[in-house]
PDB file of N, CA and C in Angstrom:
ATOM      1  N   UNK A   1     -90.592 -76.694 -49.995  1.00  0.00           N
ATOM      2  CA  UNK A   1     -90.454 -76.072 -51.301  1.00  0.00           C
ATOM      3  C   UNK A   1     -91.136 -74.698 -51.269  1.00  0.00           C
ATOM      4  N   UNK A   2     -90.478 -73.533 -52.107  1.00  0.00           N
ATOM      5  CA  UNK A   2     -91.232 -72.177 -51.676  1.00  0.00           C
ATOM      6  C   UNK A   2     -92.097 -71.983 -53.060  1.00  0.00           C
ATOM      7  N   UNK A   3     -93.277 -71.677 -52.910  1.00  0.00           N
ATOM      8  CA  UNK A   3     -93.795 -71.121 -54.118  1.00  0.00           C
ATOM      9  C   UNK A   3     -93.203 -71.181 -55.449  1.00  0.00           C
ATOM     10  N   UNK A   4     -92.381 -70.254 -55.651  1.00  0.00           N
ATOM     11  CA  UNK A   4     -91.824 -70.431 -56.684  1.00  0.00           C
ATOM     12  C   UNK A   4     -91.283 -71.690 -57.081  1.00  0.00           C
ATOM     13  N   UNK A   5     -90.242 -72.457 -56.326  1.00  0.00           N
ATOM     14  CA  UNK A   5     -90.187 -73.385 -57.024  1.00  0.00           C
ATOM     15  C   UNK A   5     -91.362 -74.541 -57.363  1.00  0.00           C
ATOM     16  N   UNK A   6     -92.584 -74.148 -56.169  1.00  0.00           N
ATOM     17  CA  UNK A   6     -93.499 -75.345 -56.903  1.00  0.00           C
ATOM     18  C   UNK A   6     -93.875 -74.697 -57.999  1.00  0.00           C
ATOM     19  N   UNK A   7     -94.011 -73.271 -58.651  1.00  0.00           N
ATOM     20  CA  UNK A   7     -94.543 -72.946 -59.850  1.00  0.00           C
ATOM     21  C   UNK A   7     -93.990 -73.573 -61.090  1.00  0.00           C
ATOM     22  N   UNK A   8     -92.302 -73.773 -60.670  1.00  0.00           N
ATOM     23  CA  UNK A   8     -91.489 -74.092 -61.466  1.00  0.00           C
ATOM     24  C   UNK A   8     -91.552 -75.542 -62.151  1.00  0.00           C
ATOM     25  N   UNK A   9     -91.962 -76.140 -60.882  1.00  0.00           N
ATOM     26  CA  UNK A   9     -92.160 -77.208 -61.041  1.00  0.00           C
ATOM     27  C   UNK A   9     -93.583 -77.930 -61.848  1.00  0.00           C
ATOM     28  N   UNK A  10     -94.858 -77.078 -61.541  1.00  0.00           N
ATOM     29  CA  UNK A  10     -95.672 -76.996 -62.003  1.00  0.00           C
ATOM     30  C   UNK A  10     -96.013 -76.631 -63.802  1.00  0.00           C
ATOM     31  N   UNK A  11     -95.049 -75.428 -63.982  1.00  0.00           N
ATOM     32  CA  UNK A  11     -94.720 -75.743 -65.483  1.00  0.00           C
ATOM     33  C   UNK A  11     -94.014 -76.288 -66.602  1.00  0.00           C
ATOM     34  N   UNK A  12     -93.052 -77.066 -65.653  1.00  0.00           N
ATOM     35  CA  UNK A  12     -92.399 -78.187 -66.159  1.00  0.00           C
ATOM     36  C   UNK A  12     -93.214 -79.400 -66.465  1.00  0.00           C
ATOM     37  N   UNK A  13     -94.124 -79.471 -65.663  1.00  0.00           N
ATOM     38  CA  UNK A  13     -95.199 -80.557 -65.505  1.00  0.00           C
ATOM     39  C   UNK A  13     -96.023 -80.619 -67.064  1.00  0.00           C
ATOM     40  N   UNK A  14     -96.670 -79.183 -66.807  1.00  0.00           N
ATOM     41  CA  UNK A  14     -97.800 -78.806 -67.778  1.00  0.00           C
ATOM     42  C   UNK A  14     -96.998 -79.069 -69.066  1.00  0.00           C
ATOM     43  N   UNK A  15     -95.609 -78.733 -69.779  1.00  0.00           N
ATOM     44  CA  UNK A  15     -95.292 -78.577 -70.941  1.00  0.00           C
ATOM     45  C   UNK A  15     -94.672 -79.755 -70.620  1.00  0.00           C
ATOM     46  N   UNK A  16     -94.340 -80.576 -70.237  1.00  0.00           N
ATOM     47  CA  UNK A  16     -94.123 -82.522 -70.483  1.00  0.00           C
ATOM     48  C   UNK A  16     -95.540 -82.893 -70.894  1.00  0.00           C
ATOM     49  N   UNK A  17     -96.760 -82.589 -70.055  1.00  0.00           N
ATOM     50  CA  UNK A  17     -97.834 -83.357 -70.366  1.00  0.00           C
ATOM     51  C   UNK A  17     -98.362 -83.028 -72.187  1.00  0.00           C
ATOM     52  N   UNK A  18     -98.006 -81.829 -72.347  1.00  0.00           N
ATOM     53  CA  UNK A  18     -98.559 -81.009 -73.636  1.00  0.00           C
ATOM     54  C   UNK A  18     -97.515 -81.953 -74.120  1.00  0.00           C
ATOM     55  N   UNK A  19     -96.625 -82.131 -73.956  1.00  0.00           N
ATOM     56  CA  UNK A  19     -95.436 -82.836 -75.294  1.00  0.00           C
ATOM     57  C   UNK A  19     -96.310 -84.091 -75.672  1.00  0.00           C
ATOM     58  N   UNK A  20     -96.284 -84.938 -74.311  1.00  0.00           N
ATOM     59  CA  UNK A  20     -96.760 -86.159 -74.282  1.00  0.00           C
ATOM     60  C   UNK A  20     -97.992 -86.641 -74.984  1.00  0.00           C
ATOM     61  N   UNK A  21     -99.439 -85.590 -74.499  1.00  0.00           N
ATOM     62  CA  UNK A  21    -100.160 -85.083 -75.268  1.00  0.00           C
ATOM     63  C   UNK A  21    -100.096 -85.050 -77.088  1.00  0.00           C
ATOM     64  N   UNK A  22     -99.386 -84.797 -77.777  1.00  0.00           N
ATOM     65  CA  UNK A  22     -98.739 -84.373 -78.641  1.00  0.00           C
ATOM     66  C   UNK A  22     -98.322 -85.464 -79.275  1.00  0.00           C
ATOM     67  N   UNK A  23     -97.371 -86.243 -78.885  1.00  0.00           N
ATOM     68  CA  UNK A  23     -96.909 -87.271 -79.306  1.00  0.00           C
ATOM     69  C   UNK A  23     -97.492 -88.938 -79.337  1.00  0.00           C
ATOM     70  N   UNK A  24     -99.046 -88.622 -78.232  1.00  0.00           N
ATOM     71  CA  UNK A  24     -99.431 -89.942 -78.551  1.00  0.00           C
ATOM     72  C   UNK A  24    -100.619 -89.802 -79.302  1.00  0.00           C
ATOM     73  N   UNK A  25    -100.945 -88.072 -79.989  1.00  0.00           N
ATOM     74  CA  UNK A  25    -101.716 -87.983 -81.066  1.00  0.00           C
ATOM     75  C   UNK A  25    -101.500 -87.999 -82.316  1.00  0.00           C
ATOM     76  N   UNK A  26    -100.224 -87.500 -82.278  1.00  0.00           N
ATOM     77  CA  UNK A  26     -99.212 -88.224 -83.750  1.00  0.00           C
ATOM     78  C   UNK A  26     -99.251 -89.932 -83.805  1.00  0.00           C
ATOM     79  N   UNK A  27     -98.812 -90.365 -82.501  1.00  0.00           N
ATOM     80  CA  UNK A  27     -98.504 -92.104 -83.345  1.00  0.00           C
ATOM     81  C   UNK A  27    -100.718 -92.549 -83.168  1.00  0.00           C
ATOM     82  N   UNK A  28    -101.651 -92.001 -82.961  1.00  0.00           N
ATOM     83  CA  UNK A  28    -102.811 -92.313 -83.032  1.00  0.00           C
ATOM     84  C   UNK A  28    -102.737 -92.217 -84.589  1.00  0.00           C
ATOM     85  N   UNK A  29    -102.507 -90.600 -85.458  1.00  0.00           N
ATOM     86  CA  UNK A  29    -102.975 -90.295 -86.443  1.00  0.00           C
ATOM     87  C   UNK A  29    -101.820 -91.031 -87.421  1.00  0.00           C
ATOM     88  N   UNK A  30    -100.961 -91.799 -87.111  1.00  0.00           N
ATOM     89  CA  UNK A  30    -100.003 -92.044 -87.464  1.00  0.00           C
ATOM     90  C   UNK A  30    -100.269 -93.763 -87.933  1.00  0.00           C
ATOM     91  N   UNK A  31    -100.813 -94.505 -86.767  1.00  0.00           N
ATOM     92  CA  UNK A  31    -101.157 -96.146 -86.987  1.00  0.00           C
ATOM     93  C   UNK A  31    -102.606 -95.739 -87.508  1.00  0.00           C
ATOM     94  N   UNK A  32    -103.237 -94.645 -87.839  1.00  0.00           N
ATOM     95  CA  UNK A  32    -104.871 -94.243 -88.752  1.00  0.00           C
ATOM     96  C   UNK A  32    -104.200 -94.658 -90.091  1.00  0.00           C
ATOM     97  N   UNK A  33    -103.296 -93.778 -90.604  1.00  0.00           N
ATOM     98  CA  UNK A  33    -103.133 -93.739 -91.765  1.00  0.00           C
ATOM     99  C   UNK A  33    -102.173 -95.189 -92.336  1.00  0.00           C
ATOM    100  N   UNK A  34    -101.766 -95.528 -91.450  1.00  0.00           N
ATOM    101  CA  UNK A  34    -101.126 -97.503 -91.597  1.00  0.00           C
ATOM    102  C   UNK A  34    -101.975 -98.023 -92.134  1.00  0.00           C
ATOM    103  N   UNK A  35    -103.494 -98.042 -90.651  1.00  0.00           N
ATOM    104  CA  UNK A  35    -104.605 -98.758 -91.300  1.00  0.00           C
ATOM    105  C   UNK A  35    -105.266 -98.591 -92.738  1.00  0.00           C
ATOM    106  N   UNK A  36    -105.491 -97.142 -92.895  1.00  0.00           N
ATOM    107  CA  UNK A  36    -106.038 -96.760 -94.129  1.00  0.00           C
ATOM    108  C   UNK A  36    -105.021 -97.507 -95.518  1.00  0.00           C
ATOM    109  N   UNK A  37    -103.830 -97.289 -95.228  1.00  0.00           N
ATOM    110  CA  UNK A  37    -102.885 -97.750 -96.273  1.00  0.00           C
ATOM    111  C   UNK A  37    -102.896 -99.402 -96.677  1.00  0.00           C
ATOM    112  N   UNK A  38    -103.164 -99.992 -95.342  1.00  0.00           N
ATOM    113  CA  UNK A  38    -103.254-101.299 -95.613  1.00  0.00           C
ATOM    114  C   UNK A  38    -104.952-101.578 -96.443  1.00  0.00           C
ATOM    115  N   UNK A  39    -105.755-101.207 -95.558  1.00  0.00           N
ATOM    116  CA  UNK A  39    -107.000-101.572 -96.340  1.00  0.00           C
ATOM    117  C   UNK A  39    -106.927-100.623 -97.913  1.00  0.00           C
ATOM    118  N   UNK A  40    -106.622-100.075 -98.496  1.00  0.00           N
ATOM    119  CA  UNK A  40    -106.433 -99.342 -99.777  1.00  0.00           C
ATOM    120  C   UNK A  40    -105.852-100.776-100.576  1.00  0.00           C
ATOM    121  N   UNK A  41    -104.308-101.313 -99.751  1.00  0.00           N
ATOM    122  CA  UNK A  41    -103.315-102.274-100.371  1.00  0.00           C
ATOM    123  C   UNK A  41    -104.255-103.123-100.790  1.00  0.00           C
ATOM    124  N   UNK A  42    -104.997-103.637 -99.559  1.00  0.00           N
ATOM    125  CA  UNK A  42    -105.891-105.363 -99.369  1.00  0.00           C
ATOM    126  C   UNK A  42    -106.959-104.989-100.582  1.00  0.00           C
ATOM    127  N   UNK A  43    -107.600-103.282-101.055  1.00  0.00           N
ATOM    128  CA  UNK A  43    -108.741-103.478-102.106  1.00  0.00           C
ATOM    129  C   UNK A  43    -108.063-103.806-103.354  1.00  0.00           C
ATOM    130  N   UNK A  44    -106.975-102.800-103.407  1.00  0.00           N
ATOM    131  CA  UNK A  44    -106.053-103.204-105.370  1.00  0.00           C
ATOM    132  C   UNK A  44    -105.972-104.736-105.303  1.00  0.00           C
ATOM    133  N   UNK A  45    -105.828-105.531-104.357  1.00  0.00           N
ATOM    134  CA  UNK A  45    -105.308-107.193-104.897  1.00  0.00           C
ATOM    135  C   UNK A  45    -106.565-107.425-105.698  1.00  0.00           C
TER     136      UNK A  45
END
């Protein structure tokens, strides 16, 4: 492989990991606010 294409390859890498990155901090902040919603539900009963 010549340089360039490992660069190529290398920033293909970096902006999958940033997506990935990204998307398993959404479903983190995402099952936060589930939890919060449920314990809110469980105090009104």
């Amino acid at each position: 492989m010549t340089p360039e294409e490992q660069d190529l390859v290398r920033a293909r890498q970096k902006s999958r990991s940033i997506v990935t990155g990204l998307l398993l901090g959404f479903l983190v902040i995402l099952f936060f606010a589930i939890t919060l919603a449920k314990i809110g539900a469980s105090d009104a009963i």
